[in-house]
PDB file of N, CA and C in Angstrom:
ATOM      1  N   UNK A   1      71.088 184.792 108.165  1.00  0.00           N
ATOM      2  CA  UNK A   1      70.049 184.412 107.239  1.00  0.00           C
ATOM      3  C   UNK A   1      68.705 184.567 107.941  1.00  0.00           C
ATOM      4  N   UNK A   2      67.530 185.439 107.195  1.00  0.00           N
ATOM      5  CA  UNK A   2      66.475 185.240 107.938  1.00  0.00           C
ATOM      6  C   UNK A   2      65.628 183.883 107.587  1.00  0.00           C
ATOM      7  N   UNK A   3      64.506 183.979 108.238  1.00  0.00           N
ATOM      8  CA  UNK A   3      63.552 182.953 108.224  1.00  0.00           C
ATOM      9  C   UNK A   3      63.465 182.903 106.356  1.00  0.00           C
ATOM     10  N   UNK A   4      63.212 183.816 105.957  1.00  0.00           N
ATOM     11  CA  UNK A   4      62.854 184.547 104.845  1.00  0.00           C
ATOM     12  C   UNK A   4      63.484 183.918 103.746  1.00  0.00           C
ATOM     13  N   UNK A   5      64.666 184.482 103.705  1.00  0.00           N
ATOM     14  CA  UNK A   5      65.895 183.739 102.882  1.00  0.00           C
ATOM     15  C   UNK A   5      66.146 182.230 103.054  1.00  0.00           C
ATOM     16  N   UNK A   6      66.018 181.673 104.257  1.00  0.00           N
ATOM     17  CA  UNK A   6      65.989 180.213 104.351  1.00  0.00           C
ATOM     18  C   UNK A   6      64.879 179.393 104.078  1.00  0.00           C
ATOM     19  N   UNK A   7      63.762 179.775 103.875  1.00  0.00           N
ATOM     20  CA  UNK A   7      62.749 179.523 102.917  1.00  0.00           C
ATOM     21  C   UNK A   7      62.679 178.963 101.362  1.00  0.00           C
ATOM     22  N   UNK A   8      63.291 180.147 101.291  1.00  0.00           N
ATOM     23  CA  UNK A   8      63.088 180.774  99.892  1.00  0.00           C
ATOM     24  C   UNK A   8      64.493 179.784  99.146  1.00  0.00           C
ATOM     25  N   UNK A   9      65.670 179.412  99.963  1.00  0.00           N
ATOM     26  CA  UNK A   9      66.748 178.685  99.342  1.00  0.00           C
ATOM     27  C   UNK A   9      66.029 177.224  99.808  1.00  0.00           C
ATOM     28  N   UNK A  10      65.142 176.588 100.883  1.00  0.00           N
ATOM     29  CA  UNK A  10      65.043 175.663 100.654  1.00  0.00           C
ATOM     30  C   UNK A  10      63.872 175.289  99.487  1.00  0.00           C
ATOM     31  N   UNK A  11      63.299 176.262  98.642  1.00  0.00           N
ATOM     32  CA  UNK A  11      62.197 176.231  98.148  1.00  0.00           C
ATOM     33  C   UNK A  11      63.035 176.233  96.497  1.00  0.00           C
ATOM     34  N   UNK A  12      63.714 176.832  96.281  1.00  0.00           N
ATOM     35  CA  UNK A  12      64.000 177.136  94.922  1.00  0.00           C
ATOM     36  C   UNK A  12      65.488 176.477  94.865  1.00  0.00           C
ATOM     37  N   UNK A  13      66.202 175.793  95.326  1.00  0.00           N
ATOM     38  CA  UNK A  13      67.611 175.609  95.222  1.00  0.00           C
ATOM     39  C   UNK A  13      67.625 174.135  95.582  1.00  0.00           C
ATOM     40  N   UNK A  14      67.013 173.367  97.428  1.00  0.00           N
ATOM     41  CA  UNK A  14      67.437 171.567  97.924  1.00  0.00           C
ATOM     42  C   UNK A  14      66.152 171.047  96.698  1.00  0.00           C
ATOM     43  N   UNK A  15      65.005 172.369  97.309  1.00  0.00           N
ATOM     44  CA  UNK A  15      63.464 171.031  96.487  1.00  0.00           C
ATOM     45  C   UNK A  15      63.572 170.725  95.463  1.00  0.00           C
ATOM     46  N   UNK A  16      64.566 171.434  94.495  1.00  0.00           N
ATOM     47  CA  UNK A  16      64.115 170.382  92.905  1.00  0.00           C
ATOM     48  C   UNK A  16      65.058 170.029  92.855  1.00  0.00           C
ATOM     49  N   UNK A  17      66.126 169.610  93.424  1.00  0.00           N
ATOM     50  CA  UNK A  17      67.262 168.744  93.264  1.00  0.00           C
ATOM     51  C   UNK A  17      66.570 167.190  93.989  1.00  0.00           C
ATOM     52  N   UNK A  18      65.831 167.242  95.330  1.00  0.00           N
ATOM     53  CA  UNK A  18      65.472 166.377  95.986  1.00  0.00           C
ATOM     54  C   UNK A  18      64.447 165.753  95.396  1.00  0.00           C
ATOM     55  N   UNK A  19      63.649 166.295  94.691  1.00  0.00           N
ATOM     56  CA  UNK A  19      62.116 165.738  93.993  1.00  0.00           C
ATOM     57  C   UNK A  19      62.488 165.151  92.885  1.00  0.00           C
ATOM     58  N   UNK A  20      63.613 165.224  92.499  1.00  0.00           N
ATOM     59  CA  UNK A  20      63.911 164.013  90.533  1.00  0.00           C
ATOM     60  C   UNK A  20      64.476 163.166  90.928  1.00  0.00           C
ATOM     61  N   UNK A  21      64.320 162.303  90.205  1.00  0.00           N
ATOM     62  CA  UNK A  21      65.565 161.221  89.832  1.00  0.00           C
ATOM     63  C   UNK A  21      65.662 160.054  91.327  1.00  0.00           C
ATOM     64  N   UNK A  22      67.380 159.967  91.061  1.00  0.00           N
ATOM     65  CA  UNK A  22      67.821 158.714  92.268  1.00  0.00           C
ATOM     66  C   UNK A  22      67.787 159.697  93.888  1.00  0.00           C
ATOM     67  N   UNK A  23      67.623 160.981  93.688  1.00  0.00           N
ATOM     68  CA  UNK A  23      67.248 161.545  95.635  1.00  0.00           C
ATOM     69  C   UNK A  23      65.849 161.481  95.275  1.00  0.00           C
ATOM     70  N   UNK A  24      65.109 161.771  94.678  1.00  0.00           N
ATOM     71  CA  UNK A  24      63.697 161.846  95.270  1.00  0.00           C
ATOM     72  C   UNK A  24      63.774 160.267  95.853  1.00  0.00           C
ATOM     73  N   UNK A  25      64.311 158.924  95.883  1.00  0.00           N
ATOM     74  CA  UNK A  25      64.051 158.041  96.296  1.00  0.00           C
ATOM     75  C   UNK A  25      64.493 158.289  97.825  1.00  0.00           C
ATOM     76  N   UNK A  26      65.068 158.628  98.106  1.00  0.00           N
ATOM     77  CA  UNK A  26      65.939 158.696  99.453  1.00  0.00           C
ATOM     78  C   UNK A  26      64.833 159.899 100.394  1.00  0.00           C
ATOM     79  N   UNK A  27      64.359 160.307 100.066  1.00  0.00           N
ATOM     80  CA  UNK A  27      63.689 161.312 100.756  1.00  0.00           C
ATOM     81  C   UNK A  27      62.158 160.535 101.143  1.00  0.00           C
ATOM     82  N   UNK A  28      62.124 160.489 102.473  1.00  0.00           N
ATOM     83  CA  UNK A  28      60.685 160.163 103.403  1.00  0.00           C
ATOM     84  C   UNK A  28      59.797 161.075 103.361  1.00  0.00           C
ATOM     85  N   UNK A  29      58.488 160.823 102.120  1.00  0.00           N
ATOM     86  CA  UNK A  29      57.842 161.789 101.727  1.00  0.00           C
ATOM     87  C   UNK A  29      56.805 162.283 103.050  1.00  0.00           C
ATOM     88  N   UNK A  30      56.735 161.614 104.220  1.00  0.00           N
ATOM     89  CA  UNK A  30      56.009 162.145 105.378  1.00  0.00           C
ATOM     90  C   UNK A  30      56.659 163.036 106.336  1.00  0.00           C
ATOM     91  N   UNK A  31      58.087 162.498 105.815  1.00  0.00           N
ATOM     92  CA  UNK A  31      58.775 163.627 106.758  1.00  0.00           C
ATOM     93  C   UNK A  31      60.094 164.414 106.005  1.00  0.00           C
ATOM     94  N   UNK A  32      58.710 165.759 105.524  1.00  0.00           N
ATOM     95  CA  UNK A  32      59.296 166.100 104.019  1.00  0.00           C
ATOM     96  C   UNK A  32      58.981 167.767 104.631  1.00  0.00           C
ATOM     97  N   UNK A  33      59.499 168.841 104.767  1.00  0.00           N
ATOM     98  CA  UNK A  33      59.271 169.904 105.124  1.00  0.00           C
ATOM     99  C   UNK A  33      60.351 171.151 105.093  1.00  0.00           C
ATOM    100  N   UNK A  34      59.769 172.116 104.795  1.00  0.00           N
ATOM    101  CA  UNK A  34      60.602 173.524 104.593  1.00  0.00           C
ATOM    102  C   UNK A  34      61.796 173.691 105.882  1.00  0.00           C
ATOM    103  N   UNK A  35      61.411 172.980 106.682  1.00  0.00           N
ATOM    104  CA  UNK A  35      62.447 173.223 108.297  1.00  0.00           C
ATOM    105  C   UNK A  35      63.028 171.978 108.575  1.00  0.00           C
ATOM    106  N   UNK A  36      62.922 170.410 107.851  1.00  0.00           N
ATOM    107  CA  UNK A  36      63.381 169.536 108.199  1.00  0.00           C
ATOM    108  C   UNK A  36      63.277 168.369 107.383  1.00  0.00           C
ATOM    109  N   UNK A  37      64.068 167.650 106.861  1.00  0.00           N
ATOM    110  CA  UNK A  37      63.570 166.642 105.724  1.00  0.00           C
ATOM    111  C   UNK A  37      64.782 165.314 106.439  1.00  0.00           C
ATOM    112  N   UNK A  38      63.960 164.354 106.611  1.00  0.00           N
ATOM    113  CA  UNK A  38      64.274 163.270 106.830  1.00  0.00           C
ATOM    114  C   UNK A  38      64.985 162.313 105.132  1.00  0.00           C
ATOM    115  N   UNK A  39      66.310 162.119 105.280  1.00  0.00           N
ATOM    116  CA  UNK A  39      67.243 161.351 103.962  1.00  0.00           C
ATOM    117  C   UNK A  39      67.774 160.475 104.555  1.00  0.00           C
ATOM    118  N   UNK A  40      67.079 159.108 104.047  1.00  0.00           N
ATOM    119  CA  UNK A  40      67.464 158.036 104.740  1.00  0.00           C
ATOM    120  C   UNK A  40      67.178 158.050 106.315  1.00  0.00           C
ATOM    121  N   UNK A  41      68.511 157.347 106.671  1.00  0.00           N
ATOM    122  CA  UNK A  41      68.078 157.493 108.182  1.00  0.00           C
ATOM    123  C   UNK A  41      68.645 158.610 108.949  1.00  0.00           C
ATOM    124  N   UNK A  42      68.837 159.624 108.196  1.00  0.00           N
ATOM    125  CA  UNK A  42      69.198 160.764 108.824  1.00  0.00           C
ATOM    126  C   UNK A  42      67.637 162.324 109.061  1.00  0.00           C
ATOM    127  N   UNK A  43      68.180 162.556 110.117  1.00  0.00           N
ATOM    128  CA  UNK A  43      67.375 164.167 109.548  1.00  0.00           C
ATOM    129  C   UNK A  43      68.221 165.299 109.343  1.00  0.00           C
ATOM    130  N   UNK A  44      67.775 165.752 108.195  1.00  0.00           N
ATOM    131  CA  UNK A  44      68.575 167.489 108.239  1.00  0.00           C
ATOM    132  C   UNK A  44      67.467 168.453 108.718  1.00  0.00           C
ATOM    133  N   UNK A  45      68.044 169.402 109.670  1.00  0.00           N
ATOM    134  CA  UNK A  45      67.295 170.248 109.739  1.00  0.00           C
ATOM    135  C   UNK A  45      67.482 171.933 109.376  1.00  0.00           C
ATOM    136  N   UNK A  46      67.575 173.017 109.054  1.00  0.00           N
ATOM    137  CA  UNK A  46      67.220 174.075 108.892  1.00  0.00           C
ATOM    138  C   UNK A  46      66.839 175.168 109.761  1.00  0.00           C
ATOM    139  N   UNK A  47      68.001 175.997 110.157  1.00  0.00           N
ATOM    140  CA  UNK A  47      67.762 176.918 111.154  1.00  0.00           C
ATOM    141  C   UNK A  47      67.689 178.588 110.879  1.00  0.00           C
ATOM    142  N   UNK A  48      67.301 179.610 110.718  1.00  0.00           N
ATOM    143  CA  UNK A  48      67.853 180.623 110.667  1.00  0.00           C
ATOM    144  C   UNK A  48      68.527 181.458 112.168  1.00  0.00           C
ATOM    145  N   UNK A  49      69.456 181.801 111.426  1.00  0.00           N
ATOM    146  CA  UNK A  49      70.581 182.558 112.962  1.00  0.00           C
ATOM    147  C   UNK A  49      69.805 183.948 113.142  1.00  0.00           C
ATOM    148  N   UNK A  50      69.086 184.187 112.673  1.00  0.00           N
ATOM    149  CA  UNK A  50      67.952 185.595 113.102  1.00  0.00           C
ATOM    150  C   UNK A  50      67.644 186.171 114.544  1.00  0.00           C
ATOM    151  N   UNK A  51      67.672 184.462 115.084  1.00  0.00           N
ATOM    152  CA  UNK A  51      66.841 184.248 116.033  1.00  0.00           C
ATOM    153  C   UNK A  51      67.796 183.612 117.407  1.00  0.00           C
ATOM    154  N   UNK A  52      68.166 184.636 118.167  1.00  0.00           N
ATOM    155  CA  UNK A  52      69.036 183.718 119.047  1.00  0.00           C
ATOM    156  C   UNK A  52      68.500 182.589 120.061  1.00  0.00           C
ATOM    157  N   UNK A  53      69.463 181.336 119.973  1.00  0.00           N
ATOM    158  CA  UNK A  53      68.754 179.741 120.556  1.00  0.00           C
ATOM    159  C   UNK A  53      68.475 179.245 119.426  1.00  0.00           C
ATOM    160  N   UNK A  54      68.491 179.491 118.351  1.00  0.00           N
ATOM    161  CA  UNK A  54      67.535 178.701 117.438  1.00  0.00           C
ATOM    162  C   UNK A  54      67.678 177.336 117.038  1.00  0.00           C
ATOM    163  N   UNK A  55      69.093 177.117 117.293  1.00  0.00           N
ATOM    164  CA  UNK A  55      69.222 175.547 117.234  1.00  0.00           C
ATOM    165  C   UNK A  55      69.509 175.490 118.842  1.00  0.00           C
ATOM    166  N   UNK A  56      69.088 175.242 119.864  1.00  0.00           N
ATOM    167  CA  UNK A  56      68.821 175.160 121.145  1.00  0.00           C
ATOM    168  C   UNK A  56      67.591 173.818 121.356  1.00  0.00           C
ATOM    169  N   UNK A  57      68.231 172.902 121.586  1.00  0.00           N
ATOM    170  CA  UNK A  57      67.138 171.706 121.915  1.00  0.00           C
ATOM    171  C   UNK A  57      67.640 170.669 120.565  1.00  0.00           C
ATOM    172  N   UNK A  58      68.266 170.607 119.848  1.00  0.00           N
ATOM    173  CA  UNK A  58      68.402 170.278 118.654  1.00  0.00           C
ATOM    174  C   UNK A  58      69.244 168.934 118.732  1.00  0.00           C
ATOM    175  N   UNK A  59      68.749 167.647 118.649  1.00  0.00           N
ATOM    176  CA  UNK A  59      70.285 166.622 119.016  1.00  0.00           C
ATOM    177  C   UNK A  59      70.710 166.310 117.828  1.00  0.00           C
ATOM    178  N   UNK A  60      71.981 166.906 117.947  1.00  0.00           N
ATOM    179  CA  UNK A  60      72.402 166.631 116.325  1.00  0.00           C
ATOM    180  C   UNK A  60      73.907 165.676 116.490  1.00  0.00           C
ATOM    181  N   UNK A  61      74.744 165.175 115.334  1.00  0.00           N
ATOM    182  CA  UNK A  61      75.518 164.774 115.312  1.00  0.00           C
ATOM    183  C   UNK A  61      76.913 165.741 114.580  1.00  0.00           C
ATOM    184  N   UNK A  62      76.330 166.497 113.879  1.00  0.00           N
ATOM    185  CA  UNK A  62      76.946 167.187 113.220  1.00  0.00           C
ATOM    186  C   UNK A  62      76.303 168.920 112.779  1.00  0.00           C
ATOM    187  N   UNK A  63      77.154 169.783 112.130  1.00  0.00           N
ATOM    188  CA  UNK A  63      76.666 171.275 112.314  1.00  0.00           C
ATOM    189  C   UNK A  63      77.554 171.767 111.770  1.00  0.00           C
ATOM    190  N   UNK A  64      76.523 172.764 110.523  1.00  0.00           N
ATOM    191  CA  UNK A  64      77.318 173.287 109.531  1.00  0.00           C
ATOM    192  C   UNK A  64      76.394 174.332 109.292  1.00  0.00           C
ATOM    193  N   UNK A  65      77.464 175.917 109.715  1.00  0.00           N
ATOM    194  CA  UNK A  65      76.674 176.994 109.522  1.00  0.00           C
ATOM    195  C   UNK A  65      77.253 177.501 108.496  1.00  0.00           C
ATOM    196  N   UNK A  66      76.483 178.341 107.904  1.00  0.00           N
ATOM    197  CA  UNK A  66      76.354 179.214 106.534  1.00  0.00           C
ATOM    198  C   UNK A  66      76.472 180.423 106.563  1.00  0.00           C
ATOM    199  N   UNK A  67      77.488 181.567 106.885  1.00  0.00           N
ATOM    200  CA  UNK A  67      77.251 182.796 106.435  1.00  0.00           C
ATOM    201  C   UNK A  67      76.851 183.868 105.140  1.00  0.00           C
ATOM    202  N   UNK A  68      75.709 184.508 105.330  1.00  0.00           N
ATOM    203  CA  UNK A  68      75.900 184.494 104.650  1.00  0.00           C
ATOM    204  C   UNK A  68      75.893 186.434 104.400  1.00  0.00           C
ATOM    205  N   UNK A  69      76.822 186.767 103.363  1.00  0.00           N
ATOM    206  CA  UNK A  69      77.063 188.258 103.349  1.00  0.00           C
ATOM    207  C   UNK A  69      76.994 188.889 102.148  1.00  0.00           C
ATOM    208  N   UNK A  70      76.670 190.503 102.314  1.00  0.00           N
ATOM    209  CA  UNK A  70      75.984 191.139 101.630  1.00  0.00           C
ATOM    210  C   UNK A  70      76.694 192.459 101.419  1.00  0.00           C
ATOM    211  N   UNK A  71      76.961 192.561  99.867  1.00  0.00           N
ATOM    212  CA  UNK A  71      77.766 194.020 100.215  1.00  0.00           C
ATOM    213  C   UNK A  71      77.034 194.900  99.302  1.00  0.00           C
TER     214      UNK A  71
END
């Protein structure tokens, strides 16, 4: 996935599910962003594999990659 495409799905596909209703409550509108959105007391963050290291430095608890393919 590039930068590009991971943009563009967090822009048109998580944001208007996250902005209505009972999740827009759950979402920390200061720490609200295209690369990382704080839900509850968690953070998710947003990587593209474009870029090798890219989750490098990252303390996470959990990790779930996405392929994604093109024919």
């Amino acid at each position: 996935m590039t930068e590009k495409q991971m943009r563009d799905f967090v822009q048109t596909r998580l944001d208007p599910l996250l902005e209505k209703g009972y999740y827009s409550t759950l979402v920390n509108k200061d720490y609200n962003s295209l690369k990382s959105k704080r839900i509850r007391n968690s953070t998710l963050y947003f990587r593209t594999s474009s870029k090798a290291g890219s989750v490098e430095g990252v303390d996470i608890d959990y990790l779930s990659l996405d392929k994604l393919c093109s024919v």
